[in-house]
N, C-alpha and C. Protein backbone atom coordinates (compact mmCIF):
# COMPACT_ATOMS: atom_id res chain seq x y z
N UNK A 1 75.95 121.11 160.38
CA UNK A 1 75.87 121.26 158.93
C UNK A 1 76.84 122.33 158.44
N UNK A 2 77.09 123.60 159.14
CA UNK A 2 78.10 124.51 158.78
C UNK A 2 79.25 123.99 158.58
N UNK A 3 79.97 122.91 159.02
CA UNK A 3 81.51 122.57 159.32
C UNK A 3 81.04 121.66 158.09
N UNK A 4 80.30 121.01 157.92
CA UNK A 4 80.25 120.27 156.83
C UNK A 4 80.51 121.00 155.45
N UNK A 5 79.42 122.22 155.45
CA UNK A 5 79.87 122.71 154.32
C UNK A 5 81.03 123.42 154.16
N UNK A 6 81.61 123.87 155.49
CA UNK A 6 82.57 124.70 155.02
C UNK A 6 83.82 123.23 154.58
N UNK A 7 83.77 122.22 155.08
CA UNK A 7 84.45 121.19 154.44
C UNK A 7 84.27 121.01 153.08
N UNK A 8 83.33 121.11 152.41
CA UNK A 8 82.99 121.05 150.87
C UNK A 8 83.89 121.88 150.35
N UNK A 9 83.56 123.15 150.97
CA UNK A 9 84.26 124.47 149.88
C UNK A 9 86.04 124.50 150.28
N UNK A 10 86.30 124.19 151.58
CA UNK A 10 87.51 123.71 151.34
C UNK A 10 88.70 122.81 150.80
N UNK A 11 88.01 121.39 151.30
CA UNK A 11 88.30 120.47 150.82
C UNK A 11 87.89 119.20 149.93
N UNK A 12 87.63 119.66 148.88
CA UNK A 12 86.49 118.33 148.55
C UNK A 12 87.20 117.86 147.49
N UNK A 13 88.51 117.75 147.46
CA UNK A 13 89.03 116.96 146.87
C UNK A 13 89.52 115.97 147.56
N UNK A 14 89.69 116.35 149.30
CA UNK A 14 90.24 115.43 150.13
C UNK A 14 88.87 114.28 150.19
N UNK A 15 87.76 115.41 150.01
CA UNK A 15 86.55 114.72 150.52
C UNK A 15 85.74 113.38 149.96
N UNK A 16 86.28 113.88 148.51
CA UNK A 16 86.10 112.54 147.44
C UNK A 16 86.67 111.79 147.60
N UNK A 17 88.35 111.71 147.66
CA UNK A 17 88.56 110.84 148.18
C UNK A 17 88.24 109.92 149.22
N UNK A 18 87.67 110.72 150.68
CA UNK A 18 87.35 109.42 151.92
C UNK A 18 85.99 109.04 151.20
N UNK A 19 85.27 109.71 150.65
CA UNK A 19 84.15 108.47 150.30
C UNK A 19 84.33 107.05 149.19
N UNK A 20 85.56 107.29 148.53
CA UNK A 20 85.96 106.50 147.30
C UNK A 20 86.25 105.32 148.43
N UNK A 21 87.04 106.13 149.64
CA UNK A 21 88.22 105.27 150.36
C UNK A 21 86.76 104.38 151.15
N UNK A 22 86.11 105.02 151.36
CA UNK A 22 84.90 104.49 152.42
C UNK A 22 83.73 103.07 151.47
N UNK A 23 83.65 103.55 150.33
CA UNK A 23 83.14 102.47 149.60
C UNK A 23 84.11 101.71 149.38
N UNK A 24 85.27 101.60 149.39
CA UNK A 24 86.11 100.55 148.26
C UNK A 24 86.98 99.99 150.32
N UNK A 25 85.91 100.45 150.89
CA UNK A 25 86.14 99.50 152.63
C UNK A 25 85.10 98.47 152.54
N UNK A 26 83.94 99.00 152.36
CA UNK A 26 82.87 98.51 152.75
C UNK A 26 82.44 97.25 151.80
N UNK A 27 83.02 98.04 150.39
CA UNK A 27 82.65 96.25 149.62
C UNK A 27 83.69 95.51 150.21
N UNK A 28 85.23 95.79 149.99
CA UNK A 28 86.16 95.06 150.70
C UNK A 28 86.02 94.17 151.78
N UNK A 29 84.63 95.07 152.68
CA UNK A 29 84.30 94.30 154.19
C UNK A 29 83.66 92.82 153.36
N UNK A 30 82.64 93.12 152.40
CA UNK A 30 81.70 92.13 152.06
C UNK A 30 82.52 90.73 151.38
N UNK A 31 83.16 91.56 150.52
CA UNK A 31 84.88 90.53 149.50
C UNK A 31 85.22 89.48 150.80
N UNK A 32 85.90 90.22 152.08
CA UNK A 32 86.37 88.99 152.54
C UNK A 32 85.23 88.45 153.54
N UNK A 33 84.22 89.01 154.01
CA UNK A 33 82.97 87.72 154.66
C UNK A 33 82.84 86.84 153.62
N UNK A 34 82.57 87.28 152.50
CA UNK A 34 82.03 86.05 151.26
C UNK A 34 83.46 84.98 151.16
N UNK A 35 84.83 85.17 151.35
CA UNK A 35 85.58 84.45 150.94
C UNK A 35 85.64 83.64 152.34
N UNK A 36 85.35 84.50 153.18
CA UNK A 36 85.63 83.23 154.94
C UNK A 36 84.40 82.59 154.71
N UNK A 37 82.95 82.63 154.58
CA UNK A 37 81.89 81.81 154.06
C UNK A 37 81.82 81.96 152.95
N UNK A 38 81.83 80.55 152.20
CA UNK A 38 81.86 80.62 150.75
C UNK A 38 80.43 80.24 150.49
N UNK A 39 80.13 79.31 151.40
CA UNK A 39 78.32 78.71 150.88
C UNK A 39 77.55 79.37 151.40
N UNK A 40 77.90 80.81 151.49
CA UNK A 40 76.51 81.51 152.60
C UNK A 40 76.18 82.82 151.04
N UNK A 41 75.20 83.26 151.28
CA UNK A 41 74.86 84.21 150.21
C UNK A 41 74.18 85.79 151.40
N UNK A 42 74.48 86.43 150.98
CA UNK A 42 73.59 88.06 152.06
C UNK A 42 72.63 87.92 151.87
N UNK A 43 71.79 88.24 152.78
CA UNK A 43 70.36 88.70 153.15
C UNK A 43 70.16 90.01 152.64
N UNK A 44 68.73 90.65 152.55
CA UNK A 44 68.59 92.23 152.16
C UNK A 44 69.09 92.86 153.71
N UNK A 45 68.91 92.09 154.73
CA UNK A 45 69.23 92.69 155.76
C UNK A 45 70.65 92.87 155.91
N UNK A 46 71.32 92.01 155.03
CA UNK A 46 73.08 92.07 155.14
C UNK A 46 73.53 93.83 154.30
N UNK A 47 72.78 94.04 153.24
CA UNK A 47 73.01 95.10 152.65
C UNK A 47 72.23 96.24 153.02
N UNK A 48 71.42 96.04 154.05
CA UNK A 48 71.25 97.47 154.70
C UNK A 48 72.09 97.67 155.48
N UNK A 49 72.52 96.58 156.30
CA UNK A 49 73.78 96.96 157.58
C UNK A 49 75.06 97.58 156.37
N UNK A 50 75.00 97.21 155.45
CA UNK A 50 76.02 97.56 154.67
C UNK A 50 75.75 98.97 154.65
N UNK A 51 74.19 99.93 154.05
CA UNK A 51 74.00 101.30 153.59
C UNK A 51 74.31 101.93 154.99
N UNK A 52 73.82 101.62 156.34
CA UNK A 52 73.78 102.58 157.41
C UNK A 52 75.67 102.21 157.30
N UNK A 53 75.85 101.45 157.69
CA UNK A 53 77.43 101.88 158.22
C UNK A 53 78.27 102.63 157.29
N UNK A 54 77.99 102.72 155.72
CA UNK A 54 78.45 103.60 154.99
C UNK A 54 78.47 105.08 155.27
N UNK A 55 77.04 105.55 155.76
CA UNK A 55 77.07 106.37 156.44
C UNK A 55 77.50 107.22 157.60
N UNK A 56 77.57 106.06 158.46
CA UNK A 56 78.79 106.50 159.39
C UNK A 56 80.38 106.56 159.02
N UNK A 57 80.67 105.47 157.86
CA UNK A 57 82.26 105.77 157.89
C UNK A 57 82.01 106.98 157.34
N UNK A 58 81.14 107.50 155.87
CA UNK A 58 81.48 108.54 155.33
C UNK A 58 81.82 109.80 155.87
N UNK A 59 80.83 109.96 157.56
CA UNK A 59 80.70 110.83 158.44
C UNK A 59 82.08 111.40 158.74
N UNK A 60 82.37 110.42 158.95
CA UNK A 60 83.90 109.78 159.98
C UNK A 60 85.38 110.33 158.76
N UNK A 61 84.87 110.03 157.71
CA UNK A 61 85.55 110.29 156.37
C UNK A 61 85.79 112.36 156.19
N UNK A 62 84.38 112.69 156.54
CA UNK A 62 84.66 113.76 156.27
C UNK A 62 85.31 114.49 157.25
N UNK A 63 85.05 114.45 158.64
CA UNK A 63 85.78 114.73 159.58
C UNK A 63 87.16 114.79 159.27
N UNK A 64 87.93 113.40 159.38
CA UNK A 64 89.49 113.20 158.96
C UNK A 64 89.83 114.03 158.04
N UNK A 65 88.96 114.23 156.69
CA UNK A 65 89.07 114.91 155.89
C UNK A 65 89.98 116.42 156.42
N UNK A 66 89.04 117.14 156.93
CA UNK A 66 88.77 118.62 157.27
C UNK A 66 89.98 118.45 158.00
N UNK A 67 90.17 117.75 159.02
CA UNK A 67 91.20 117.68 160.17
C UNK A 67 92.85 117.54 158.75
N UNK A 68 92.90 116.60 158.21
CA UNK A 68 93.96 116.83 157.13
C UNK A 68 94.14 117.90 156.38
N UNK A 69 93.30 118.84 155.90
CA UNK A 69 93.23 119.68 155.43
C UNK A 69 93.96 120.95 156.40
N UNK A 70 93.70 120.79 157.44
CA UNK A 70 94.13 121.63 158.68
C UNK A 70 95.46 121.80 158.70
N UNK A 71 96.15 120.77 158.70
CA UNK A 71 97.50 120.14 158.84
C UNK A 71 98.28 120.54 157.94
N UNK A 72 97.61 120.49 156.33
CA UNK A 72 98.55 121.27 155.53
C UNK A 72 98.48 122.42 155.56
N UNK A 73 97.89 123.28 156.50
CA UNK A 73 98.21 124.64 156.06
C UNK A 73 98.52 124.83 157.63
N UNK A 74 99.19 124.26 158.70
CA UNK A 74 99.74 124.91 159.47
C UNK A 74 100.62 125.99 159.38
N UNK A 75 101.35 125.26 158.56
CA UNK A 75 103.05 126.23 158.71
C UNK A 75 102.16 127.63 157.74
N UNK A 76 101.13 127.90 157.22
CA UNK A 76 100.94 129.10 157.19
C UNK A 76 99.98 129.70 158.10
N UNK A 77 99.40 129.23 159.17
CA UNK A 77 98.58 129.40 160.20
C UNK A 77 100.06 130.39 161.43
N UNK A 78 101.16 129.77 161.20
CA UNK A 78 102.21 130.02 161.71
C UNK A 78 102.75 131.18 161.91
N UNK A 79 102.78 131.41 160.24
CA UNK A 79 103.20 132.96 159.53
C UNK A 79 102.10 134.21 159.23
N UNK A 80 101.13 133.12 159.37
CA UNK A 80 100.23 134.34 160.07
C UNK A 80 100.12 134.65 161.18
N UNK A 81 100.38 133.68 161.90
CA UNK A 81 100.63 134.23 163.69
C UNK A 81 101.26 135.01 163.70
N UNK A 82 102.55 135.05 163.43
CA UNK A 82 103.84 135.64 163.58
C UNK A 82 103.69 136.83 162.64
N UNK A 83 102.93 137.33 161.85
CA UNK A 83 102.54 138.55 161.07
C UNK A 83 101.80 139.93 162.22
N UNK A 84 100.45 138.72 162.89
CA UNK A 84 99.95 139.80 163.77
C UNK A 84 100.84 139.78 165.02
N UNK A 85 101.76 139.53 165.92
CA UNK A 85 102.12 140.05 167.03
C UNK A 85 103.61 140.36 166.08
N UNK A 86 103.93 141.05 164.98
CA UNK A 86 105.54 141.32 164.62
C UNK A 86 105.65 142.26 165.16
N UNK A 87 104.78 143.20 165.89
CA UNK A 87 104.82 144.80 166.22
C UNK A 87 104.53 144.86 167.83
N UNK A 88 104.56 143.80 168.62
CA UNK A 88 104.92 143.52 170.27
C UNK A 88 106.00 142.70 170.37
N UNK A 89 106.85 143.12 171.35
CA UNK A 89 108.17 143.29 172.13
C UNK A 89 108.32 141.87 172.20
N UNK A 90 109.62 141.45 172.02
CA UNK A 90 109.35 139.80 172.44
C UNK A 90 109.46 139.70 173.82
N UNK A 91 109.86 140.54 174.92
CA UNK A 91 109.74 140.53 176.63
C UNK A 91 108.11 141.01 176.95
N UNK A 92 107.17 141.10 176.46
CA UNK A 92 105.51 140.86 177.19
C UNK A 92 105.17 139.51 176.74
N UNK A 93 104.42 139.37 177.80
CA UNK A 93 103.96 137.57 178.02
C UNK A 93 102.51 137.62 177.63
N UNK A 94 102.00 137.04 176.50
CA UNK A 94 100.56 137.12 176.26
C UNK A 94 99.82 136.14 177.38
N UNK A 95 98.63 136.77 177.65
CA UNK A 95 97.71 135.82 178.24
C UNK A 95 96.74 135.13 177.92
N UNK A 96 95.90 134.73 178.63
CA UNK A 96 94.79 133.66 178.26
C UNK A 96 94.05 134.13 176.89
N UNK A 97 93.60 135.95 177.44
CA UNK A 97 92.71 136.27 176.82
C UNK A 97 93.18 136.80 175.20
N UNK A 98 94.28 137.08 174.99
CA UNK A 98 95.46 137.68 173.83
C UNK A 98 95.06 136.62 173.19
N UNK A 99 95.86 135.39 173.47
CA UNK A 99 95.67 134.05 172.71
C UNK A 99 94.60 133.82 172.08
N UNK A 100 93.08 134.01 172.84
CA UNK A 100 91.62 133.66 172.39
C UNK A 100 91.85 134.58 171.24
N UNK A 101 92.01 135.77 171.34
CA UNK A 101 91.75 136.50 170.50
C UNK A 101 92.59 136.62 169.03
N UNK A 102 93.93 136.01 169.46
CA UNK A 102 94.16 134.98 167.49
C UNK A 102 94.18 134.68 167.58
N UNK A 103 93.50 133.63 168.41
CA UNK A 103 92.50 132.18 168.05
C UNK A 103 91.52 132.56 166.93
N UNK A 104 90.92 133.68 167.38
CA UNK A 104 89.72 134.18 166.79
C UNK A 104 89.85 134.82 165.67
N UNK A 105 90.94 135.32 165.61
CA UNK A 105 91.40 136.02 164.38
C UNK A 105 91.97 134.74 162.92
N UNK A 106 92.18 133.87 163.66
CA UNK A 106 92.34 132.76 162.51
C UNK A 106 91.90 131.99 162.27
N UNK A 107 90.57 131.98 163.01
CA UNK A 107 89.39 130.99 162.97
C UNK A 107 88.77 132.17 161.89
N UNK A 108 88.63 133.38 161.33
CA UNK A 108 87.98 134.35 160.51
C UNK A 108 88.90 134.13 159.07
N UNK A 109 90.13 133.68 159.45
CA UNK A 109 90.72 133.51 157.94
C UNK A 109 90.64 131.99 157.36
N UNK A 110 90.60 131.04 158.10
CA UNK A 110 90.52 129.52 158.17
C UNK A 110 89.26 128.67 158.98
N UNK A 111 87.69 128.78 158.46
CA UNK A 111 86.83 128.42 159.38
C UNK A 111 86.76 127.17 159.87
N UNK A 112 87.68 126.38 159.04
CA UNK A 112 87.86 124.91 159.49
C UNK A 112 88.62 125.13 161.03
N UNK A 113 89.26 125.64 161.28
CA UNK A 113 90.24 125.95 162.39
C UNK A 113 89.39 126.13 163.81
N UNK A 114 88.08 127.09 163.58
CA UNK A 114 87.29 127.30 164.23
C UNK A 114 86.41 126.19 165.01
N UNK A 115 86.32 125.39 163.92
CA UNK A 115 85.28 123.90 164.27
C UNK A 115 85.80 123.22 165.17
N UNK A 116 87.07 123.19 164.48
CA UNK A 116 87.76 121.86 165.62
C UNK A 116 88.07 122.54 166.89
N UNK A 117 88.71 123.99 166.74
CA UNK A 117 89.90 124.35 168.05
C UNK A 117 88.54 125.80 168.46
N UNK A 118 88.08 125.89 169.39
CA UNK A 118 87.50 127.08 170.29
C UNK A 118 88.37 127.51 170.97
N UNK A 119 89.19 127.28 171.94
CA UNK A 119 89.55 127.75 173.33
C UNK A 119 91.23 127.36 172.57
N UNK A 120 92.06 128.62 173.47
CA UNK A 120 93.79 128.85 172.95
C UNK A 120 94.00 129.40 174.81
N UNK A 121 94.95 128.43 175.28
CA UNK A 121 95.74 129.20 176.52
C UNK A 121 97.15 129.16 176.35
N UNK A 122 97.46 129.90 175.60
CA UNK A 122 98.97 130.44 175.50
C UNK A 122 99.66 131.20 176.26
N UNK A 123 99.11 131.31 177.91
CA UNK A 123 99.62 132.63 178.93
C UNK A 123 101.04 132.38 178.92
N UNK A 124 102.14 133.35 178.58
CA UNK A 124 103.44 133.09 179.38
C UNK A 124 104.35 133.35 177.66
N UNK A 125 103.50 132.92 176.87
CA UNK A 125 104.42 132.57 175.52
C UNK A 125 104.66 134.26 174.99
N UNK A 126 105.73 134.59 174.17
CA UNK A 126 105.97 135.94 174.09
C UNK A 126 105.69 135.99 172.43
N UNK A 127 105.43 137.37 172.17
CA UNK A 127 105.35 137.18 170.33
C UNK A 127 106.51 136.51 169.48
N UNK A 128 107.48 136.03 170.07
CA UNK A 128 108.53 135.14 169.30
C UNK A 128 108.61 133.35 169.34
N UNK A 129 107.65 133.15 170.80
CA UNK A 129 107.13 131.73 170.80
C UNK A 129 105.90 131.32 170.33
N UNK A 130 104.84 132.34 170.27
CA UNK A 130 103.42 131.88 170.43
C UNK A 130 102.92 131.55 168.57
N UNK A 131 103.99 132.18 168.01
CA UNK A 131 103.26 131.46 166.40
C UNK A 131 103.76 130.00 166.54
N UNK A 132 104.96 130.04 166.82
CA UNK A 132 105.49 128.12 166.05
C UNK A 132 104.66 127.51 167.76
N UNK A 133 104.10 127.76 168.93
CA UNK A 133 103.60 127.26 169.53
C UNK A 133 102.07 126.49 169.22
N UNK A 134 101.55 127.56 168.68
CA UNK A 134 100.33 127.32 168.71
C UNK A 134 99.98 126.64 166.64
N UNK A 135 100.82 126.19 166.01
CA UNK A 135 101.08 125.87 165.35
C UNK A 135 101.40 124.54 165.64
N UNK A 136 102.41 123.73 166.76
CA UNK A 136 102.63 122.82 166.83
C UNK A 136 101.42 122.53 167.79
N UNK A 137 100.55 122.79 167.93
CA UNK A 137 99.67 122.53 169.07
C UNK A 137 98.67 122.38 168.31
N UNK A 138 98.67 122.73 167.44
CA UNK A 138 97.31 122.93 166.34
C UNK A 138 97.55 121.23 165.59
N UNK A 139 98.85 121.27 165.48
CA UNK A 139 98.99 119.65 164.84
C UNK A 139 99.13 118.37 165.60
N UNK A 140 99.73 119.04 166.37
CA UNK A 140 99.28 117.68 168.07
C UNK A 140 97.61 117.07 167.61
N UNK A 141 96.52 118.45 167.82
CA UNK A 141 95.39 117.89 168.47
C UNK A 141 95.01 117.68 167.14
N UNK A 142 94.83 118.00 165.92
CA UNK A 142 94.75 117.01 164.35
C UNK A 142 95.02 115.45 164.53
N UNK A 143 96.22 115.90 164.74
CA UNK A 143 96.72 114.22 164.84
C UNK A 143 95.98 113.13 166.01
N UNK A 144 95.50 113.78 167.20
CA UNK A 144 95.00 113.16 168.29
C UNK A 144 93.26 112.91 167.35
N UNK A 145 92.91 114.03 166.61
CA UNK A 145 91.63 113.96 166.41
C UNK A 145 91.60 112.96 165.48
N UNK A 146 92.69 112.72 164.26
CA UNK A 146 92.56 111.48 163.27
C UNK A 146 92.48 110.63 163.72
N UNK A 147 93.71 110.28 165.20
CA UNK A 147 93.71 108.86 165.42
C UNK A 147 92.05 108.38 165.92
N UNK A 148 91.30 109.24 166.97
CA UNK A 148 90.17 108.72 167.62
C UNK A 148 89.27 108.40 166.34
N UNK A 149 89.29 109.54 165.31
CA UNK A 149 88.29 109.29 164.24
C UNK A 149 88.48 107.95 163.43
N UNK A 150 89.59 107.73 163.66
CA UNK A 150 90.26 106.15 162.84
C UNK A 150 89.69 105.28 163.47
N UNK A 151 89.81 105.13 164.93
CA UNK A 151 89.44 103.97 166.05
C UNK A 151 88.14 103.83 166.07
N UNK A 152 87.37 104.88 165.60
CA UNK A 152 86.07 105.24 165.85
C UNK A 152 85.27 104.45 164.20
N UNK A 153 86.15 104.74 163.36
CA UNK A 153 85.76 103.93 161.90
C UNK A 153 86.12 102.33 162.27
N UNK A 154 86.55 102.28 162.59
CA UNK A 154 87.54 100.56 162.99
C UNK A 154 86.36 99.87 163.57
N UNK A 155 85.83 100.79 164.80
CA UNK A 155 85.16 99.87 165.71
C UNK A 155 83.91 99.88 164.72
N UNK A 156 83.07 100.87 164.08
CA UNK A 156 82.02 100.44 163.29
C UNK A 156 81.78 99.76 161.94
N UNK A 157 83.66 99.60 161.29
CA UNK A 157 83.64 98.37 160.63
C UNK A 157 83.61 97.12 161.22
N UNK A 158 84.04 96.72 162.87
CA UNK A 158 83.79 95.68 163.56
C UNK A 158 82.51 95.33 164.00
N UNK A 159 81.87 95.95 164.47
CA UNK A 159 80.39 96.40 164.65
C UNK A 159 79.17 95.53 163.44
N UNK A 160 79.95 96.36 162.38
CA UNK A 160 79.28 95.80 160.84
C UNK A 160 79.32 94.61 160.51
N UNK A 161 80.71 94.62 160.52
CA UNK A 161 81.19 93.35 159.75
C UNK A 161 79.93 91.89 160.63
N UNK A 162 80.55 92.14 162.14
CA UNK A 162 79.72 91.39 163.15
C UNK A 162 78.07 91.08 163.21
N UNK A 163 77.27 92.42 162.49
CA UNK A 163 75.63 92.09 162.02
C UNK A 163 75.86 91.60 161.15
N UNK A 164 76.76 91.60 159.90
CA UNK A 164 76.58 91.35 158.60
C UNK A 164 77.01 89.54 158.91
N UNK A 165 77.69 89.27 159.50
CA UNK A 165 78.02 88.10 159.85
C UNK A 165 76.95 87.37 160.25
N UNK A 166 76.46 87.78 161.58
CA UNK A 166 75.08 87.56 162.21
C UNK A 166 74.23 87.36 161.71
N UNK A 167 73.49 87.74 160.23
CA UNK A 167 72.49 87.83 159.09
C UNK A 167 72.76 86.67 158.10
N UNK A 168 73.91 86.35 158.03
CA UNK A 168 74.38 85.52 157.36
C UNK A 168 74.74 83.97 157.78
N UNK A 169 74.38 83.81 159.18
CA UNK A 169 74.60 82.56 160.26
C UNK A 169 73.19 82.50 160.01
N UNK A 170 72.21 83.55 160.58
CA UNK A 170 70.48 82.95 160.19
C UNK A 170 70.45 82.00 159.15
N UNK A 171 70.60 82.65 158.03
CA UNK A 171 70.45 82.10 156.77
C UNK A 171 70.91 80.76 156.53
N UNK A 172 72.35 80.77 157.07
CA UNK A 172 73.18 79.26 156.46
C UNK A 172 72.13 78.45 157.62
N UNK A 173 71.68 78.59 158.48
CA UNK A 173 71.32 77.71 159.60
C UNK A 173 69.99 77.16 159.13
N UNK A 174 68.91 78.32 158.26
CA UNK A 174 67.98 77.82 157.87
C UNK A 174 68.06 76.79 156.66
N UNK A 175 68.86 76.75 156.06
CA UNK A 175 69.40 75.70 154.95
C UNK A 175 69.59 74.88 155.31
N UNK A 176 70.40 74.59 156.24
CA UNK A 176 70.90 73.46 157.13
C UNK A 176 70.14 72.64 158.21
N UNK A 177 68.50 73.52 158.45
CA UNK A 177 67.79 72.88 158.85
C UNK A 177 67.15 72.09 158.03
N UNK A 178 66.86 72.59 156.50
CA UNK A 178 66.03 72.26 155.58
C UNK A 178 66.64 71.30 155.00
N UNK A 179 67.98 71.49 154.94
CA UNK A 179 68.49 69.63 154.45
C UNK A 179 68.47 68.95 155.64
N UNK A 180 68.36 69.31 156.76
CA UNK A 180 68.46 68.16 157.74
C UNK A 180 67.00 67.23 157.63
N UNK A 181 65.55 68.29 157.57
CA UNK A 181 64.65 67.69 157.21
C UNK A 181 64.75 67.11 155.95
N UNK A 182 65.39 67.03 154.46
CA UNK A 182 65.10 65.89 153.77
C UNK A 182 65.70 64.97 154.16
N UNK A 183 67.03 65.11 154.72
CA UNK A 183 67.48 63.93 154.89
C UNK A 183 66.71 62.88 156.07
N UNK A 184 66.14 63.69 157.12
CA UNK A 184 65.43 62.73 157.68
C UNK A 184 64.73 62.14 157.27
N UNK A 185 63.44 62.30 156.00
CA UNK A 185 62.60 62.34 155.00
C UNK A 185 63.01 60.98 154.27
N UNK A 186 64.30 61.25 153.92
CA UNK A 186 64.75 59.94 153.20
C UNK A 186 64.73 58.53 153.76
N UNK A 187 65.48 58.58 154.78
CA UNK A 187 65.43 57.16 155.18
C UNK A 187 63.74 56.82 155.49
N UNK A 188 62.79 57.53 155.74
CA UNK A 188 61.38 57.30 155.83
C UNK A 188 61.02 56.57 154.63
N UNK A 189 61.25 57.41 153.72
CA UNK A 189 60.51 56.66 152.11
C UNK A 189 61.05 55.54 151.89
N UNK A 190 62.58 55.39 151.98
CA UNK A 190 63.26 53.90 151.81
C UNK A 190 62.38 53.08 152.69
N UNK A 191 61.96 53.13 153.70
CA UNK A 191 61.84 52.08 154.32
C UNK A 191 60.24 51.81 154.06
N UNK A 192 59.36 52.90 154.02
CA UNK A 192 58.00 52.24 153.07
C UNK A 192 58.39 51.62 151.77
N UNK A 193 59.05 52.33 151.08
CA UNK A 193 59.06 51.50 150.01
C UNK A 193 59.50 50.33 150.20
N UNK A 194 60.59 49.47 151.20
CA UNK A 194 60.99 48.42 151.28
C UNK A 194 59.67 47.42 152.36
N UNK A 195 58.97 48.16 152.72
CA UNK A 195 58.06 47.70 153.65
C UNK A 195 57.02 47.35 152.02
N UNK A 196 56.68 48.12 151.31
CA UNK A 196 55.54 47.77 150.15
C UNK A 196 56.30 46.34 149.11
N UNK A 197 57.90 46.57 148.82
CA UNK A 197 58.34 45.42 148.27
C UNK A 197 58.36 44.01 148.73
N UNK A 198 58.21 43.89 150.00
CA UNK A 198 57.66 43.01 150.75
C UNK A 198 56.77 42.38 150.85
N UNK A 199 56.10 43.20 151.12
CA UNK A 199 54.52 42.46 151.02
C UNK A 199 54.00 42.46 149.47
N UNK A 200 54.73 43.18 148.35
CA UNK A 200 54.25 42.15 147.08
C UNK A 200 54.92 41.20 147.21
N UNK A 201 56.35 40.62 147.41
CA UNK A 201 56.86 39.39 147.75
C UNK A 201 56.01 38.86 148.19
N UNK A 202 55.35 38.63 149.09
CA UNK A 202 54.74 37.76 149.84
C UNK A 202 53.36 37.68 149.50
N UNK A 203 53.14 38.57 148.89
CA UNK A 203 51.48 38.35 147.94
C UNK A 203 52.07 37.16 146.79
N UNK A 204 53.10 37.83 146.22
CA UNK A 204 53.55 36.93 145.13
C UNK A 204 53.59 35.30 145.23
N UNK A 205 54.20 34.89 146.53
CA UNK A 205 54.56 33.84 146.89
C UNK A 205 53.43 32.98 147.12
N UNK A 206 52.25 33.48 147.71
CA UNK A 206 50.71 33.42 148.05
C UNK A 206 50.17 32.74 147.08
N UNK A 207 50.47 33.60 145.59
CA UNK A 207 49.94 33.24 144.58
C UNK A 207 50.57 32.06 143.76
C-alpha cells in the first residue's frame, strides 16, 4: 500500500491515465468478442470476468505507471549522483557498500526509486563513472520491469477475453438446444395433425 500511495502523490497524472487506458482495453476487449459473435449476448457472469480483470490490469497500470515516472527523472537521479561523490578523487574505486549507501540516499529524495531498486553493486566504478552508471542501470531495469508488466497485462487480457468467451459459448449453446427442441416439436405436430385430417377424411367418406 505505501508504493501505491507514494505513486498517487507522485504520479497521478500518469496514473489516470493507465486507468482511462485500462477501461477503454477492457470495453475494447468486449467491442471485438461482440463483433466475432454477433448472435451471442454476455452473461452477468461475462461482466464480472470483465470487473475482476479490470482490477488486475489497473494493478498492472499503476505499476508501469510509477516505473515511467522513474525514467523521466533519471538524468536528474544522475546529477544528483554526481553532486554527492564531486568531493572524492576520481582514482578510489567505490564498493559494494558506498553504492548501497546512494542507493539509499536517493531512495530518501525519490521514494519511488526505493520500491523498485533495494540493492546497488557498483564495486570498481570511480566518482566520475558511478552517476551516468547507475543512471543507465536504473533505466535498463524500468524498461525490463515495463516490458514483464506489459506481458503480464497481455496474458490476463488473454486469460479474460478466454472466460468471457467461455460464458458466452454456454449461452449460445443453450439457445441452440432450445431451437433444436422446437424444431424437433414441429415435425411432431405436422404429423398429428395430418394423422387427425385423415381420419376426418375417412369419417367423411363413411358418411
Amino acid at each position: 500500500m505505501g508504493a501505491l500511495v507514494n505513486i498517487l502523490m507522485y504520479s497521478i497524472g500518469s496514473l489516470l491515465l493507465g486507468v482511462f487506458l485500462t477501461i477503454v482495453g477492457i470495453v475494447l476487449m468486449f467491442v471485438l468478442i461482440r463483433s466475432w459473435w454477433r448472435n451471442s449476448t454476455f452473461t452477468p457472469m461475462s461482466f464480472v470476468v470483465g470487473g475482476i480483470l479490470f482490477f488486475f490490469l489497473a494493478y498492472q497500470a499503476v505499476l508501469i505507471c510509477g516505473a515511467v515516472t522513474i525514467k523521466s527523472y533519471c538524468d536528474d537521479v544522475e546529477m544528483a549522483i554526481n553532486g554527492m561523490v564531486a568531493n572524492i578523487p576520481d582514482d578510489v574505486p567505490f564498493s559494494t557498500e558506498d553504492s548501497q549507501v546512494i542507493l539509499d540516499q536517493i531512495s530518501e529524495e525519490w521514494p519511488l526509486v526505493g520500491y523498485y531498486v533495494n540493492m546497488a553493486d557498483f564495486r570498481g566504478h570511480t566518482s566520475a563513472t558511478i552517476g551516468s552508471a547507475m543512471a543507465d542501470e536504473l533505466r535498463s531495469y524500468m524498461n525490463w520491469f515495463i516490458l514483464r508488466r506489459v506481458c503480464w497485462s497481455l496474458a490476463f487480457v488473454v486469460i479474460g477475453a478466454i472466460i468471457v468467451v467461455k460464458t458466452i459459448t454456454v449461452h449460445n449453446n443453450q439457445l441452440r438446444r432450445n431451437s433444436g427442441r422446437t424444431s424437433e416439436r414441429t415435425p411432431l405436430n405436422r404429423t398429428r395433425g395430418s394423422v387427425q385430417r385423415q381420419n376426418r377424411i375417412r369419417v367423411s367418406r363413411r358418411r
